[in-house]
C-alpha atoms as a PDB file:
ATOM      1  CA  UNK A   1       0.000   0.000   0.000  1.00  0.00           C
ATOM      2  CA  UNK A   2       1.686   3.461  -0.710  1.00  0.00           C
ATOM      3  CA  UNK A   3       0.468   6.457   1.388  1.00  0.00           C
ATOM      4  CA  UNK A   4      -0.611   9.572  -0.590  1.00  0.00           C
ATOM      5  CA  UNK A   5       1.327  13.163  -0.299  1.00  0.00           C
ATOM      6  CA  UNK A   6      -1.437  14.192   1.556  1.00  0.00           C
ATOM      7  CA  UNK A   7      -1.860  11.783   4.079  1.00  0.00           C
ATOM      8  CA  UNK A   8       1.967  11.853   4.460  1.00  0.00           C
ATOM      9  CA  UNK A   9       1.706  15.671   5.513  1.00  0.00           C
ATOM     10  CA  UNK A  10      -1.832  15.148   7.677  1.00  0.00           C
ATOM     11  CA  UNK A  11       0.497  12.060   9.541  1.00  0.00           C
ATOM     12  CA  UNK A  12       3.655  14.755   9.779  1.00  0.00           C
ATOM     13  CA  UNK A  13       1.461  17.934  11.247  1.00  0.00           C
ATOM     14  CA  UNK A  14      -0.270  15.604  14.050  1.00  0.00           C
ATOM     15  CA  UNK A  15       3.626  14.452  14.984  1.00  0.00           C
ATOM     16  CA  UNK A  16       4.641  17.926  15.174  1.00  0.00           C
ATOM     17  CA  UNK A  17       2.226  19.160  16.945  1.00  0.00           C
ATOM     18  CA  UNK A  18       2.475  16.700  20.017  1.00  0.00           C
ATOM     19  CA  UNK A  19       6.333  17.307  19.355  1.00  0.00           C
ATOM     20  CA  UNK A  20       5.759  20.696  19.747  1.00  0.00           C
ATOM     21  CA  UNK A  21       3.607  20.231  22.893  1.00  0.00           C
ATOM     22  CA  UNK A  22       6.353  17.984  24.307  1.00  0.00           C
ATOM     23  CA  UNK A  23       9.030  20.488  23.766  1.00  0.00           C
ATOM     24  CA  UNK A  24       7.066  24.023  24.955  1.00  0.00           C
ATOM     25  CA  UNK A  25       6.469  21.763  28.545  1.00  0.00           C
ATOM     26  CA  UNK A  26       9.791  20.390  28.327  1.00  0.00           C
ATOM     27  CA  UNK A  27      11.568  23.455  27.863  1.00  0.00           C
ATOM     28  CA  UNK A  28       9.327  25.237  31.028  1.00  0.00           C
ATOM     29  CA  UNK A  29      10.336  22.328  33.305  1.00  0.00           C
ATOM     30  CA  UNK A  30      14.121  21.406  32.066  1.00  0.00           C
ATOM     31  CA  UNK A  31      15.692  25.131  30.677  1.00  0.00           C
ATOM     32  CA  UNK A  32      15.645  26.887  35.159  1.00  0.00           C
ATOM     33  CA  UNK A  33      17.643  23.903  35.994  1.00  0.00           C
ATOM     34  CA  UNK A  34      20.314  24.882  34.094  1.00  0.00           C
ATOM     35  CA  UNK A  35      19.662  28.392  34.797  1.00  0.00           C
ATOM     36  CA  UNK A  36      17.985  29.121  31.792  1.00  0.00           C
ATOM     37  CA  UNK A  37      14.902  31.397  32.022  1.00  0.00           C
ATOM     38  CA  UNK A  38      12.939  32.075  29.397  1.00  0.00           C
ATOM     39  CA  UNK A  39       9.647  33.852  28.751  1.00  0.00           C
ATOM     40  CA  UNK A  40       6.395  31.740  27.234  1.00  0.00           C
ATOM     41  CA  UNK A  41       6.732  33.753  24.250  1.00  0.00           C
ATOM     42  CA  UNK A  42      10.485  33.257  23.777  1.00  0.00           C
ATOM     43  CA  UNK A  43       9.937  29.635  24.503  1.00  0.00           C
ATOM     44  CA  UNK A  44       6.913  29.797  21.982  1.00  0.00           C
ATOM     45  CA  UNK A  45       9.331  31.199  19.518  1.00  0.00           C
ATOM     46  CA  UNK A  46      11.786  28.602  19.731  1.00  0.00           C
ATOM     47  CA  UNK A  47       9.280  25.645  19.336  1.00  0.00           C
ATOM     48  CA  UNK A  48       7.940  26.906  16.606  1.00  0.00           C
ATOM     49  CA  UNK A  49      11.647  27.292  14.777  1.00  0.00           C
ATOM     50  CA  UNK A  50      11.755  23.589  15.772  1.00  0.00           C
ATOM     51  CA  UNK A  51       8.670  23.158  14.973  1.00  0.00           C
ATOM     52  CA  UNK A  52       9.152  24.077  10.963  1.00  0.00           C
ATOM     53  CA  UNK A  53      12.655  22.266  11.213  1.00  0.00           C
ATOM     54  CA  UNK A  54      10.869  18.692  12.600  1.00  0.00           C
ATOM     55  CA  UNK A  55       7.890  19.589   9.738  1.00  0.00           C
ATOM     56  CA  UNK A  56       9.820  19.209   7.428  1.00  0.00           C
ATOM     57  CA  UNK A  57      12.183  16.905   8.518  1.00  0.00           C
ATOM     58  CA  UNK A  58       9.604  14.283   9.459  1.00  0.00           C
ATOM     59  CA  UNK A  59       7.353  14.632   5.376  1.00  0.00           C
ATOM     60  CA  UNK A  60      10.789  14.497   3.436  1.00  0.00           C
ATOM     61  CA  UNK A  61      11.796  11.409   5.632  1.00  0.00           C
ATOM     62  CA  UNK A  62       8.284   9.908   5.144  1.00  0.00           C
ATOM     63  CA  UNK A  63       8.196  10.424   1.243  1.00  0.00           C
ATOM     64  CA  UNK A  64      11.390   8.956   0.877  1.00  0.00           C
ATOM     65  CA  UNK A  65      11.257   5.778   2.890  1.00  0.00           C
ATOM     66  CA  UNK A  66       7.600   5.895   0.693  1.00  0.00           C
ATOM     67  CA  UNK A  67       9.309   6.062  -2.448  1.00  0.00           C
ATOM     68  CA  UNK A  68      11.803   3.157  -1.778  1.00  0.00           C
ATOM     69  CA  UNK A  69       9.352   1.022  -0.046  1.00  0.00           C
ATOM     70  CA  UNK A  70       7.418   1.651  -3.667  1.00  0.00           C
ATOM     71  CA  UNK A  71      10.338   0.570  -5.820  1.00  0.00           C
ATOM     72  CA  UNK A  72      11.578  -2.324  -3.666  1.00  0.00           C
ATOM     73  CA  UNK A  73       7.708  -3.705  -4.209  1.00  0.00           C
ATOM     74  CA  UNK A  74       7.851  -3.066  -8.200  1.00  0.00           C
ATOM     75  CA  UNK A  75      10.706  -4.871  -8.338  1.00  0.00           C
ATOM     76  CA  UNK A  76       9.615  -8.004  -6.436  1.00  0.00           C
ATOM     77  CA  UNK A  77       6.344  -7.694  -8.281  1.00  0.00           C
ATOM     78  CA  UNK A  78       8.792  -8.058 -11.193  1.00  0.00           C
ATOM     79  CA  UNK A  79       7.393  -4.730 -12.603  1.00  0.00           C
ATOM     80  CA  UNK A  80       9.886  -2.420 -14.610  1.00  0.00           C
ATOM     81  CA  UNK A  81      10.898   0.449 -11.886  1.00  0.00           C
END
């Protein structure tokens, strides 16, 4: 079964965004132990720079494993690639 572009990105937005939630709590509870305080917007700001980064990160992962996954099943199918 191959998984369509779109259900690719719908799959990549839902990871990010419970990423996201992990790493705005994360950051609130882990950055004054080291003596790092930051303000909810600044710490905002920062997830949402990781945020794009893991966006991205996780579709272009997804579409390629996709793509091979695609070939590797042509190929045992005995289909021209």
């Amino acid at each position: 079964m191959n998984q369509s572009r779109l259900s690719s990105a719908i799959e990549a937005v839902f990871n990010v965004i419970i990423g996201f939630t992990i790493n705005f709590s994360a950051n609130a509870l882990v950055f004054p132990l080291f003596g790092w305080h930051i303000s909810p917007s600044q710490n905002f700001a920062l997830g949402a720079i990781y945020t794009i980064i893991s966006l991205v990160r996780s579709y272009v992962i997804r579409r390629y494993f996709n793509a091979r996954l695609h070939r590797a099943a042509k190929r045992m199918a005995g289909e021209q690639v």
